[in-house]
N, C-alpha and C. Protein backbone atom coordinates (compact mmCIF):
# COMPACT_ATOMS: atom_id res chain seq x y z
N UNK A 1 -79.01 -49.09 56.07
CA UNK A 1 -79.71 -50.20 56.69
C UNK A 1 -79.78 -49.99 58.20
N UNK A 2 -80.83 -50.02 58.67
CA UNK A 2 -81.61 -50.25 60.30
C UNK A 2 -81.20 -51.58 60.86
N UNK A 3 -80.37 -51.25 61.91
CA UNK A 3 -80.42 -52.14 62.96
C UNK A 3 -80.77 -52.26 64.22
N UNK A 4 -81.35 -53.51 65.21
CA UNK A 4 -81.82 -53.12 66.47
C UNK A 4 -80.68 -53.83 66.94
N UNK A 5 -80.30 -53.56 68.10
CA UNK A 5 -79.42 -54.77 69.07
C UNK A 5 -80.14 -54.21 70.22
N UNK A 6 -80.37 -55.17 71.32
CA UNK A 6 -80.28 -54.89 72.69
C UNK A 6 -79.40 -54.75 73.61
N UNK A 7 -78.74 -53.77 74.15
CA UNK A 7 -77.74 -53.35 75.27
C UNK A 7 -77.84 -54.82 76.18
N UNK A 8 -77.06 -55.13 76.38
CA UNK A 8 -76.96 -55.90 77.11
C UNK A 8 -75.56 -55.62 78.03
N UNK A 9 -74.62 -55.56 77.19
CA UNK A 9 -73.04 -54.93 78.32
C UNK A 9 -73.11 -54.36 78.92
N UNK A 10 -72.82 -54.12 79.94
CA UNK A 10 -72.54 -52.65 80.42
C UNK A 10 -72.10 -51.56 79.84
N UNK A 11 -71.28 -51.72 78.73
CA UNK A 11 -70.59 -51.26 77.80
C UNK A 11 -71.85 -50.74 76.64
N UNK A 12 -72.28 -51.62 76.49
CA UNK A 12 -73.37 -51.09 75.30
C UNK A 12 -75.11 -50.19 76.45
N UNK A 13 -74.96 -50.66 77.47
CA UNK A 13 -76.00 -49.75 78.48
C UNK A 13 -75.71 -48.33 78.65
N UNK A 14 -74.17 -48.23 78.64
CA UNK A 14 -73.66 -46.99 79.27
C UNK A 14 -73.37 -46.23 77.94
N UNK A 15 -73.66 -46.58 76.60
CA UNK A 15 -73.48 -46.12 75.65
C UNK A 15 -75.37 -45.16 75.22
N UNK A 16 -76.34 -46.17 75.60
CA UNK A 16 -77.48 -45.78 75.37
C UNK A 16 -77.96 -44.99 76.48
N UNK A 17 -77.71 -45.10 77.60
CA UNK A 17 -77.82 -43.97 78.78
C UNK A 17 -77.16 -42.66 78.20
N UNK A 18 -75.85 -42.44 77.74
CA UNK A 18 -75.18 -41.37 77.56
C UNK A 18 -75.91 -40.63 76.32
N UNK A 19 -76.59 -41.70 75.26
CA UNK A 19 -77.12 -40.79 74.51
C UNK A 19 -78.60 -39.90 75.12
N UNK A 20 -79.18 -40.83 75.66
CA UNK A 20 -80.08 -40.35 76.34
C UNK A 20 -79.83 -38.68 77.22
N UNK A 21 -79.20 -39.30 78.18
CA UNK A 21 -78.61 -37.69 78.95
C UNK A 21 -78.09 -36.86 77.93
N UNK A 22 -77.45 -37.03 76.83
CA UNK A 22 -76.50 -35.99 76.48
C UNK A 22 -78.03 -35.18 74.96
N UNK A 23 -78.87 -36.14 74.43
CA UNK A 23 -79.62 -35.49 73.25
C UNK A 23 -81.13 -35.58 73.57
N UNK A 24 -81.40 -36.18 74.80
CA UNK A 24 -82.67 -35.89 74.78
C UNK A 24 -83.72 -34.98 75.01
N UNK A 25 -85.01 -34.62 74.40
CA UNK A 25 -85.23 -33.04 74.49
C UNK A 25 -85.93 -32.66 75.49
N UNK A 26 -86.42 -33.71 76.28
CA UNK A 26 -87.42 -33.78 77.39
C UNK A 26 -86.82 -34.10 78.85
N UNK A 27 -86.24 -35.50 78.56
CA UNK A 27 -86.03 -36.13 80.03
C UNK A 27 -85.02 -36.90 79.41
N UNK A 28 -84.14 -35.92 79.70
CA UNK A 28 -82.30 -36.26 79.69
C UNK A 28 -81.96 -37.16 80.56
N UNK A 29 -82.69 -37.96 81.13
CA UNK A 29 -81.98 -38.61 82.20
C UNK A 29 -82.01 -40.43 81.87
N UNK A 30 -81.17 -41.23 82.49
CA UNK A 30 -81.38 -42.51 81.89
C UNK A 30 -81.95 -43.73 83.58
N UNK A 31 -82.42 -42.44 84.52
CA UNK A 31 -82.50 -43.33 85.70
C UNK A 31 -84.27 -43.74 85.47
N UNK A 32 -84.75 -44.94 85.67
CA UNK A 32 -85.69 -45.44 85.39
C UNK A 32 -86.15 -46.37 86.08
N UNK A 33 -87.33 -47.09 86.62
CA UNK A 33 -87.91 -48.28 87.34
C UNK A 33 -88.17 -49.13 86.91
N UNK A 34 -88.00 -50.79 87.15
CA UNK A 34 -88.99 -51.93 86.51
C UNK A 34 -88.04 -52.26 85.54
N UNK A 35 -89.10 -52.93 84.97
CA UNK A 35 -88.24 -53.46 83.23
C UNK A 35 -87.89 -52.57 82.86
N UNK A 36 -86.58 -52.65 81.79
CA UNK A 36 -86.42 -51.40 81.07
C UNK A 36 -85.22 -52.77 79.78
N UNK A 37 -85.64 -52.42 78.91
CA UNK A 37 -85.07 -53.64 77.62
C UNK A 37 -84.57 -51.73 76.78
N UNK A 38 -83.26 -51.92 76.20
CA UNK A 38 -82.65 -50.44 75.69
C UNK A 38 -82.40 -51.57 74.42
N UNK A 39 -82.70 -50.82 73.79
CA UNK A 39 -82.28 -51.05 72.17
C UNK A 39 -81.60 -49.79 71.98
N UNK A 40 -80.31 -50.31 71.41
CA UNK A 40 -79.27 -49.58 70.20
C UNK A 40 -79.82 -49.37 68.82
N UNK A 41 -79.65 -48.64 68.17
CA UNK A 41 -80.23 -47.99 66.91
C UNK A 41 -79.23 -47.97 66.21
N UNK A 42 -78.76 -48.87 64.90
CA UNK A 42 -77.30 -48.76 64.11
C UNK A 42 -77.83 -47.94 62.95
N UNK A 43 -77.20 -47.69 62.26
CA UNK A 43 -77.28 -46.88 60.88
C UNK A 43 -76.07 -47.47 59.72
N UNK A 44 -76.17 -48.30 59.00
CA UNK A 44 -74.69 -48.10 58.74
C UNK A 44 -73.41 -48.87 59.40
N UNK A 45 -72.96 -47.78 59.67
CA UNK A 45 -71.37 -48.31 60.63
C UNK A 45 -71.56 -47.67 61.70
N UNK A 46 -72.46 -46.96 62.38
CA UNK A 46 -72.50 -46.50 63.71
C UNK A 46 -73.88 -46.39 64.44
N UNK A 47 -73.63 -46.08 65.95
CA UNK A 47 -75.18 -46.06 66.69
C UNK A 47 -75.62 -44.94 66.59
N UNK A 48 -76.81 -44.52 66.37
CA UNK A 48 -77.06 -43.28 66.14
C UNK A 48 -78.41 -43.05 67.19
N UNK A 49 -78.31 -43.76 68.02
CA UNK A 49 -79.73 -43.52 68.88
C UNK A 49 -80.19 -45.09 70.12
N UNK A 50 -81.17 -44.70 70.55
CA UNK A 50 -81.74 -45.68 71.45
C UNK A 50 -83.08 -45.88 71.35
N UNK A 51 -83.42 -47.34 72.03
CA UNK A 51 -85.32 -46.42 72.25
C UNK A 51 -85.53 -48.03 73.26
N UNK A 52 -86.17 -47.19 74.45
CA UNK A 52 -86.32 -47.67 75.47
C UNK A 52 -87.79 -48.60 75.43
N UNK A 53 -88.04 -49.84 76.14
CA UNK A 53 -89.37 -50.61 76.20
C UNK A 53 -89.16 -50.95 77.41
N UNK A 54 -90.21 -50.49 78.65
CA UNK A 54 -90.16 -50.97 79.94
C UNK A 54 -91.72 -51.51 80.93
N UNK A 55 -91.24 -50.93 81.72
CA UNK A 55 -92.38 -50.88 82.64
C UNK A 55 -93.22 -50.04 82.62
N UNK A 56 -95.19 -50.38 82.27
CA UNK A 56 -95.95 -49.21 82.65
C UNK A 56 -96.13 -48.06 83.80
N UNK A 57 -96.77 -47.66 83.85
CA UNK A 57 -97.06 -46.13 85.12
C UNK A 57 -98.35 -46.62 85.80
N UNK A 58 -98.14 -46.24 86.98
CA UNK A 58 -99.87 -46.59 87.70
C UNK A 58 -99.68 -45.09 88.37
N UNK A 59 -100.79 -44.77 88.72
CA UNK A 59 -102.08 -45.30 88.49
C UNK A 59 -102.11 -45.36 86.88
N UNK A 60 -103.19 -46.55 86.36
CA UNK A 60 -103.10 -46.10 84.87
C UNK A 60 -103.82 -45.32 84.07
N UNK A 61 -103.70 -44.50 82.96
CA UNK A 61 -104.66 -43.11 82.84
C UNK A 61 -105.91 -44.08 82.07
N UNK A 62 -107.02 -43.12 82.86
CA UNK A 62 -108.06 -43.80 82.08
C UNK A 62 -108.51 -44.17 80.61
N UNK A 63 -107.85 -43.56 79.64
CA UNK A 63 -108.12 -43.62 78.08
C UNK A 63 -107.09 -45.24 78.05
N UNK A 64 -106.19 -45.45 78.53
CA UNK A 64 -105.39 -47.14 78.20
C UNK A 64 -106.91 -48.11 79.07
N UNK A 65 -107.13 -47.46 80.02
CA UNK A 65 -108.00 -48.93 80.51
C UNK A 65 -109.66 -48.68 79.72
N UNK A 66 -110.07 -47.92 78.98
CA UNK A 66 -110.70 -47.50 78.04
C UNK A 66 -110.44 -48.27 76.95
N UNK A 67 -109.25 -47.90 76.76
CA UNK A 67 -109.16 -48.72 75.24
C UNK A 67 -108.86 -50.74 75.30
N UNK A 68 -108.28 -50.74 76.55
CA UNK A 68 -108.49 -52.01 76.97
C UNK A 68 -109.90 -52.72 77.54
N UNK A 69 -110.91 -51.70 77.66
CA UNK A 69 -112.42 -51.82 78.11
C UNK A 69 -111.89 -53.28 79.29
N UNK A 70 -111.16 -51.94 80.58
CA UNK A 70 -110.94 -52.92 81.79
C UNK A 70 -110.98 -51.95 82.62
N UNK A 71 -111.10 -52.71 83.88
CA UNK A 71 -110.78 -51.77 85.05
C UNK A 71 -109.48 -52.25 85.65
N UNK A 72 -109.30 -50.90 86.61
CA UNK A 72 -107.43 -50.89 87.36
C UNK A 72 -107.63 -53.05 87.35
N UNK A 73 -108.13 -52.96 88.01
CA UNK A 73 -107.83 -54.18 88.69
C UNK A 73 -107.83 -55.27 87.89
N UNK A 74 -108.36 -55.57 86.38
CA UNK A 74 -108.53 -56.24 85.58
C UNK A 74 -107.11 -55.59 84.46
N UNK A 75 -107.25 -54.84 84.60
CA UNK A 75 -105.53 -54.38 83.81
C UNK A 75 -104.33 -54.72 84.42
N UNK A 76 -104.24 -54.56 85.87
CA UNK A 76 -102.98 -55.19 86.47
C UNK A 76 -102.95 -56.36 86.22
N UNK A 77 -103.80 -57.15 85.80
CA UNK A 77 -103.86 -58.58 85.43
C UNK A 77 -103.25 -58.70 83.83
N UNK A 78 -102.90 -57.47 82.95
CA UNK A 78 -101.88 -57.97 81.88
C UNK A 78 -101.08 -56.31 81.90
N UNK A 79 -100.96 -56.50 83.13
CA UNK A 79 -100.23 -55.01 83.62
C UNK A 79 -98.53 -55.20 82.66
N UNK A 80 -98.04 -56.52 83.19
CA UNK A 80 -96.60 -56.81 82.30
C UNK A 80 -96.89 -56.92 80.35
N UNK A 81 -98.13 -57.37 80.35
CA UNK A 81 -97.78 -57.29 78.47
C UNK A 81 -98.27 -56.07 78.08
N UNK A 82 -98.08 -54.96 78.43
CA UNK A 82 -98.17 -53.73 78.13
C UNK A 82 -96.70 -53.03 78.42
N UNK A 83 -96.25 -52.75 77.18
CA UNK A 83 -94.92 -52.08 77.95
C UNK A 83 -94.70 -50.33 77.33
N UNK A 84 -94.37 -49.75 77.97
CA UNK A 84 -94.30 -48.19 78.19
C UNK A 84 -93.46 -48.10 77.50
N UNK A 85 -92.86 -46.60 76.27
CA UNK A 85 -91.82 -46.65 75.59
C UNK A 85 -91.18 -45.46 76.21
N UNK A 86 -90.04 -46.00 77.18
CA UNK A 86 -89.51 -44.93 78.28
C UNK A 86 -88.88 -43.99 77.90
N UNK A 87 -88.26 -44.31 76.27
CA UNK A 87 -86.81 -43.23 75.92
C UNK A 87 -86.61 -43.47 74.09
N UNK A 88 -87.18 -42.60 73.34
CA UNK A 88 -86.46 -43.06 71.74
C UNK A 88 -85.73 -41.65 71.36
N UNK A 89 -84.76 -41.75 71.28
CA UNK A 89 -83.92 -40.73 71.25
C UNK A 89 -82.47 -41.31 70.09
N UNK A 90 -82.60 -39.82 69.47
CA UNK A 90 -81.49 -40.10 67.90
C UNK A 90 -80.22 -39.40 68.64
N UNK A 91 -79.05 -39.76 68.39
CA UNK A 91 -78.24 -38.68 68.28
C UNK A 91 -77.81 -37.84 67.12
N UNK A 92 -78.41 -38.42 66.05
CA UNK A 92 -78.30 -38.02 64.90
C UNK A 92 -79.42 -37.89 63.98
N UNK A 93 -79.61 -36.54 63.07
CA UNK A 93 -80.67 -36.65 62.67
C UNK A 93 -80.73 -36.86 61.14
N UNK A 94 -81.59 -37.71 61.06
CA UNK A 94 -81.26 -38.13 59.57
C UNK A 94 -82.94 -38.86 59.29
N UNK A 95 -83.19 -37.90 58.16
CA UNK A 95 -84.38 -37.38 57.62
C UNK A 95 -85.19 -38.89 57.25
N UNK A 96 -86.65 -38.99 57.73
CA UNK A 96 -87.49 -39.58 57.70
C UNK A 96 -87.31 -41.68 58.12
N UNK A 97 -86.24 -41.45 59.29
CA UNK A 97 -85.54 -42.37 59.63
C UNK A 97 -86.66 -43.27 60.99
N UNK A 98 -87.59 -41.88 61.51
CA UNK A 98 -87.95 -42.53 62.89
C UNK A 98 -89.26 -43.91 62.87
N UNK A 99 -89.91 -43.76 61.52
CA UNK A 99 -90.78 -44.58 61.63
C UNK A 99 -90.14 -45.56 61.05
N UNK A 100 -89.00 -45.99 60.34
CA UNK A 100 -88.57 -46.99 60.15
C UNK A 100 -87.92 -48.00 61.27
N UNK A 101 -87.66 -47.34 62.30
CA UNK A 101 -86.84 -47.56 63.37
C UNK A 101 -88.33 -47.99 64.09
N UNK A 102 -89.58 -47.64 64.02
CA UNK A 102 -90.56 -48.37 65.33
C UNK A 102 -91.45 -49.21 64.19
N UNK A 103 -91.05 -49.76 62.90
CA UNK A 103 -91.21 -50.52 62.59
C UNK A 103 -90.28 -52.16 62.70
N UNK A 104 -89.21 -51.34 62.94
CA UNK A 104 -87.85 -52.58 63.54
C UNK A 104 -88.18 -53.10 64.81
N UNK A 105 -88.81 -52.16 65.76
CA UNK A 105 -89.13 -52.33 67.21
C UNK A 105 -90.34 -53.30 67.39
N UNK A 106 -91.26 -52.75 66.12
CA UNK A 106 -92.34 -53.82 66.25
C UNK A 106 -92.35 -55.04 66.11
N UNK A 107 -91.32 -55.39 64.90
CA UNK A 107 -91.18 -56.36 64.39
C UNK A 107 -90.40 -57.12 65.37
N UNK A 108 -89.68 -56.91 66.19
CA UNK A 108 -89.00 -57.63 67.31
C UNK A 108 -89.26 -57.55 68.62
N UNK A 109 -90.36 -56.77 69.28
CA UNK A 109 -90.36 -56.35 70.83
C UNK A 109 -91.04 -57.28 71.15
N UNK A 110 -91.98 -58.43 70.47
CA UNK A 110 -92.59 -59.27 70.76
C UNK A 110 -92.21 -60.22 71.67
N UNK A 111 -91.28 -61.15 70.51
CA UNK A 111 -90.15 -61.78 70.86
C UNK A 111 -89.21 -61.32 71.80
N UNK A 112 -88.79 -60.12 71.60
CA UNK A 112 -87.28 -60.07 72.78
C UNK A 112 -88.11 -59.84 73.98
N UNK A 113 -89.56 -59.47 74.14
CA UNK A 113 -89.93 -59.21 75.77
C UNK A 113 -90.44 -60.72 76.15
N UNK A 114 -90.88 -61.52 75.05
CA UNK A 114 -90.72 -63.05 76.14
C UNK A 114 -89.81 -63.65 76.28
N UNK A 115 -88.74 -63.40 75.60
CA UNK A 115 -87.01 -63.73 75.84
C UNK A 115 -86.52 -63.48 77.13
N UNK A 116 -86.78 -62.02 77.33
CA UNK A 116 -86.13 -61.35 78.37
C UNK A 116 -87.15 -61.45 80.11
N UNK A 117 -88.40 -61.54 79.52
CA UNK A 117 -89.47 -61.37 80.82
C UNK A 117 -90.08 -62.91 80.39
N UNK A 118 -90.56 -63.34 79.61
CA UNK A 118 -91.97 -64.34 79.83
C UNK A 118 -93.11 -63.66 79.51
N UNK A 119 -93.09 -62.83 79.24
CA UNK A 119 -94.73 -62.13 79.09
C UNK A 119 -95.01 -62.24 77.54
N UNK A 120 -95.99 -62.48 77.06
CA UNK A 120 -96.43 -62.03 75.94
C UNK A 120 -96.94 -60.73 75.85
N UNK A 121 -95.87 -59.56 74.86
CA UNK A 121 -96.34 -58.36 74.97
C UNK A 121 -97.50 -58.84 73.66
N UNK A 122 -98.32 -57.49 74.11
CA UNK A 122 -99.63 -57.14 73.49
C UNK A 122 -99.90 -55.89 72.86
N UNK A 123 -98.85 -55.19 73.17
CA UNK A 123 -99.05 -53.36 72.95
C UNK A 123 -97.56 -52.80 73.65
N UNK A 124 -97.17 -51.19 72.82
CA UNK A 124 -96.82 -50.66 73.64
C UNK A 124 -97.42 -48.96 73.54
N UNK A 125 -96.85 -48.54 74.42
CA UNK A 125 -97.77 -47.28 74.49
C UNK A 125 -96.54 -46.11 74.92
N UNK A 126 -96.82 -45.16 74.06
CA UNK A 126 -96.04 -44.15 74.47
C UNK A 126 -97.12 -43.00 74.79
N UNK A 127 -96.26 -41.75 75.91
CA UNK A 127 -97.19 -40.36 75.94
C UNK A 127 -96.60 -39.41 75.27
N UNK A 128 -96.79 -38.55 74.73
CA UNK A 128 -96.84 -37.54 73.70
C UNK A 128 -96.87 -36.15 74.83
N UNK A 129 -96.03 -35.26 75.00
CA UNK A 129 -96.21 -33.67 75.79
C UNK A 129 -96.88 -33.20 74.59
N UNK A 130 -97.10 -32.03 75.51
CA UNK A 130 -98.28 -30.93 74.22
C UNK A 130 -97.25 -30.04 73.45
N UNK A 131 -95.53 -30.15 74.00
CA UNK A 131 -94.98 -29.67 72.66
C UNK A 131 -94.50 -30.27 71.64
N UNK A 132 -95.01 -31.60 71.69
CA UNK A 132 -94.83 -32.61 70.53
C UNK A 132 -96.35 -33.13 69.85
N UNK A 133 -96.34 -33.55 68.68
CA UNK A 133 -97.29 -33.82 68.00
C UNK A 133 -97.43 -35.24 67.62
N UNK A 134 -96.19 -36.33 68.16
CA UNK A 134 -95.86 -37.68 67.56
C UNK A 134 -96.05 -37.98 66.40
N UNK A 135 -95.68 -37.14 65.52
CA UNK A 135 -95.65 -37.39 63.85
C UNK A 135 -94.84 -38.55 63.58
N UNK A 136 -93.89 -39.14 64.36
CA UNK A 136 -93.09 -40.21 63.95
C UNK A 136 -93.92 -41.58 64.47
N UNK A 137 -94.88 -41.13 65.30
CA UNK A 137 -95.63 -42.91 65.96
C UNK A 137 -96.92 -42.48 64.98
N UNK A 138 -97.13 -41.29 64.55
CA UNK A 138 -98.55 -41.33 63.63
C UNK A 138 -98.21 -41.76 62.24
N UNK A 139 -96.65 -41.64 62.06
CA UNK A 139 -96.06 -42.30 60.75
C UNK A 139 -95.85 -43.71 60.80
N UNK A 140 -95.93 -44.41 61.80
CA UNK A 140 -96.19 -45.58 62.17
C UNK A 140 -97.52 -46.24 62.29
N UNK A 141 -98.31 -45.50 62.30
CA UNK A 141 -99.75 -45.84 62.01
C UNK A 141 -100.30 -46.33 63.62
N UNK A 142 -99.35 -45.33 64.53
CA UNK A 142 -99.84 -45.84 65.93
C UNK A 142 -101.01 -45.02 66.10
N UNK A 143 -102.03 -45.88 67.05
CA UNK A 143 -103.60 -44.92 67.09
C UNK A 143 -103.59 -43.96 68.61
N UNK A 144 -104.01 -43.09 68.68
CA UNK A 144 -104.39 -41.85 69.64
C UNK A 144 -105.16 -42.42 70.03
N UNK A 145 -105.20 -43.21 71.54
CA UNK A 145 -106.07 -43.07 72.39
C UNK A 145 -106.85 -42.34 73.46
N UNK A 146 -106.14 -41.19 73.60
CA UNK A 146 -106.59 -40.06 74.65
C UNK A 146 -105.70 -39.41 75.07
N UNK A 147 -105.71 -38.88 76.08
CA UNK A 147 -104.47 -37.93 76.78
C UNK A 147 -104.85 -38.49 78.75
N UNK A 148 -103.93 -38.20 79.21
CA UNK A 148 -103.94 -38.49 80.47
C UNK A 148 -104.28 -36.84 81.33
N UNK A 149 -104.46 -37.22 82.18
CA UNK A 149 -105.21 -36.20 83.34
C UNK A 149 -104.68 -34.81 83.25
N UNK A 150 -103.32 -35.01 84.00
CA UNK A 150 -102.54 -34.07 83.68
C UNK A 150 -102.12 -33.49 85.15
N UNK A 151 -101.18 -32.07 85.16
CA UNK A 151 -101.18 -32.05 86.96
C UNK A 151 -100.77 -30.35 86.88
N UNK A 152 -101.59 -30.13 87.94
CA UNK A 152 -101.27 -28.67 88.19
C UNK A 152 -100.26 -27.87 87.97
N UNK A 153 -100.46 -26.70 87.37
CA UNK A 153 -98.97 -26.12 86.92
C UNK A 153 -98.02 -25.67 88.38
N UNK A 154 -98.88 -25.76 89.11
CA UNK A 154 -97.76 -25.08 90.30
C UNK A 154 -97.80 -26.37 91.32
N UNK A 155 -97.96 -27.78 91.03
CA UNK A 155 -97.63 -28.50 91.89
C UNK A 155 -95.53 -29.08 91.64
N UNK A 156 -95.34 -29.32 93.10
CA UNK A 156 -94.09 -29.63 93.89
C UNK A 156 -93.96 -30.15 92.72
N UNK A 157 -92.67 -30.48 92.41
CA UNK A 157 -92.36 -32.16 91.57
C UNK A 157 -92.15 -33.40 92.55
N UNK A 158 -92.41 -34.32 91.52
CA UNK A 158 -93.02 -35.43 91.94
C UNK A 158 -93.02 -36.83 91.38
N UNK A 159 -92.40 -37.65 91.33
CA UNK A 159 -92.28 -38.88 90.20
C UNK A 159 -92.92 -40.30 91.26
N UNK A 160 -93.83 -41.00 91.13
CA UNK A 160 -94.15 -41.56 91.35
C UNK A 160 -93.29 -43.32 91.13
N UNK A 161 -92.48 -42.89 90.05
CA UNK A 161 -91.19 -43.85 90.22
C UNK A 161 -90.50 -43.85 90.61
N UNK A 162 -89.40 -42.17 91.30
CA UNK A 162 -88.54 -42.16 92.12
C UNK A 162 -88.43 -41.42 92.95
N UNK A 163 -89.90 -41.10 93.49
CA UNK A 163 -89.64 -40.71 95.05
C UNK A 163 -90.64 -41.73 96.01
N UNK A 164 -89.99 -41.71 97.22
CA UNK A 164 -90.34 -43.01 98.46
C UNK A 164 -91.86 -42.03 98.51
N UNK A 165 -92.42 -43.27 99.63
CA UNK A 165 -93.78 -43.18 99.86
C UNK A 165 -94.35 -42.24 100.58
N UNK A 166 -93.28 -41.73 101.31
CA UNK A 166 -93.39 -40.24 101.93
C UNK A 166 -93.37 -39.23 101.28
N UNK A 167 -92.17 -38.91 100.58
CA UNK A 167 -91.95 -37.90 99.41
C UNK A 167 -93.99 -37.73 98.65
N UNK A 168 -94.01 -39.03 97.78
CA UNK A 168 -95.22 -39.10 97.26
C UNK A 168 -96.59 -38.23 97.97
N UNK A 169 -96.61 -38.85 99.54
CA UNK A 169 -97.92 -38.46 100.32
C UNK A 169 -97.53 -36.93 100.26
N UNK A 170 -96.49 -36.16 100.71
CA UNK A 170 -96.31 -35.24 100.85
C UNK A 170 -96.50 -34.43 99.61
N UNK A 171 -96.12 -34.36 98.48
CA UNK A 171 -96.48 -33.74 97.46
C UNK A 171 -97.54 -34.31 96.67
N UNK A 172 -98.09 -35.04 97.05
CA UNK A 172 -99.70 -35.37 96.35
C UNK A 172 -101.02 -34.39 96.31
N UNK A 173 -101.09 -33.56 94.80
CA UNK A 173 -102.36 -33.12 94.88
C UNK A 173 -102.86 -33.57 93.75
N UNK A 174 -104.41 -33.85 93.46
CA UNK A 174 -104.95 -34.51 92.92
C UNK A 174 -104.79 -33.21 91.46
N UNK A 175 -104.36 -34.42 89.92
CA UNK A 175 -104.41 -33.95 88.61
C UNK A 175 -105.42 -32.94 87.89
N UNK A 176 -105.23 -31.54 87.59
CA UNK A 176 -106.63 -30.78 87.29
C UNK A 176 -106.38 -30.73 85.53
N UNK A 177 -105.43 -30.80 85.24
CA UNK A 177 -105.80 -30.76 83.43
C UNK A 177 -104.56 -30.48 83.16
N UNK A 178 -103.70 -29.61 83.61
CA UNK A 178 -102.15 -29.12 82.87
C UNK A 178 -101.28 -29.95 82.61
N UNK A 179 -100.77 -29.35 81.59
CA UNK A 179 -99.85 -30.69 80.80
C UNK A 179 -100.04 -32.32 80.73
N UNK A 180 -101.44 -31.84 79.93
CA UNK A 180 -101.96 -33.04 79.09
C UNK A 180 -101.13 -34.01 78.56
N UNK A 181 -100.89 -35.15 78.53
CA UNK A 181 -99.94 -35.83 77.46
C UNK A 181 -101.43 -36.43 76.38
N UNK A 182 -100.69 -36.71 74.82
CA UNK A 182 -101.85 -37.97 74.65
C UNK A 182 -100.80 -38.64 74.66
N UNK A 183 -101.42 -39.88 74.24
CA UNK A 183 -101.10 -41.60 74.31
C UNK A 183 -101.65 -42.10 73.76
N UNK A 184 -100.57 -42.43 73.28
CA UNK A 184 -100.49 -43.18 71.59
C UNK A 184 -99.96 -44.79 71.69
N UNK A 185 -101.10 -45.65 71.13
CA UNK A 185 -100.63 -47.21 71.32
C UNK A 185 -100.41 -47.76 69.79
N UNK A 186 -99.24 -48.83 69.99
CA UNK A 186 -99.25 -49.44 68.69
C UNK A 186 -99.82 -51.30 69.42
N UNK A 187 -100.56 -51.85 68.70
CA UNK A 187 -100.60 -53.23 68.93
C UNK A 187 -100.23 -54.59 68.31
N UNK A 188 -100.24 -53.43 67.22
CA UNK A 188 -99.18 -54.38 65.69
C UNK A 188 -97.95 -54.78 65.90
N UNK A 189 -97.75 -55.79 66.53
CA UNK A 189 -96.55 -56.38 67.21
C UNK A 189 -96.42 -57.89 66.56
């Protein structure tokens, strides 16, 4: 049996951060901006994972304000009921477990993000790298909306969430195609 809890302790935060850093295959790290709501993943008698619901990315890639048929400026206007899925990460792997787990998420992210924020979520949206295929959000019946821009293979690094406004200007060159993500939304909430 699948369980969600939300971290709320410190105790239960520093439990879903550690899985994060210690099994994740991409972005090991648990430092993040904005909202960030961590769900615990039970199995049983133990946690076997996390999966993060936070704050979106701006600029926003054109295929979300596409599929929202809005512009920037009409999207920042339900900029909060859109929430980004920052981190779903198992520590354990146990066979055909992941779409059951973002059916638990669906069934509750509704509710716990006007609990926790006030917003009525509407969607969330995850990005997909090109060495993943999201077979576990396409087993969820989440839809492919496009891929985002993407950014030069030989540009600086650069996070637009955690570097200051200088850092940013300074390593800013405009996105030519490399390392496409798609992005994948579920709205069935």
């Amino acid at each position: 049996m699948i369980k969600l809890t939300i971290a709320e302790t410190p105790e239960d935060k520093k439990i879903a951060d550690t899985i994060v850093v210690n099994h994740h295959s991409y972005v090991a790290s648990a430092r993040t901006v904005g909202r960030c709501m961590k769900y615990l993943i039970h199995y049983e008698d133990r946690i076997i994972g996390t999966f993060w619901i936070g704050s979106g990315f701006k600029p926003t890639p054109k295929a979300i304000l596409n599929h929202f048929n809005m512009s920037q400026k009409e999207y920042d206007g339900i900029f909060n009921r859109v929430a980004d899925n920052k981190r779903f990460c198992m520590a354990e792997r146990i066979p055909n477990i992941g779409s059951q787990i973002l059916k638990q998420v669906r069934i509750r992210a509704k509710q716990d993000w006007m609990n926790r924020y006030g917003d009525d979520l509407m969607a969330i949206i995850t990005t997909i790298g090109p060495s993943h295929n999201g077979a576990v959000y396409l087993a969820d019946n989440w839809k492919n909306i496009g891929e985002t821009a993407g950014l030069p293979a030989d540009r600086k690094s650069v996070s637009m969430k955690w570097d200051d406004t200088e850092g940013i200007k300074e390593k800013y060159v405009k996105p030519t195609g490399e390392n496409k993500k798609k992005i994948l939304i579920t709205d069935r909430l």
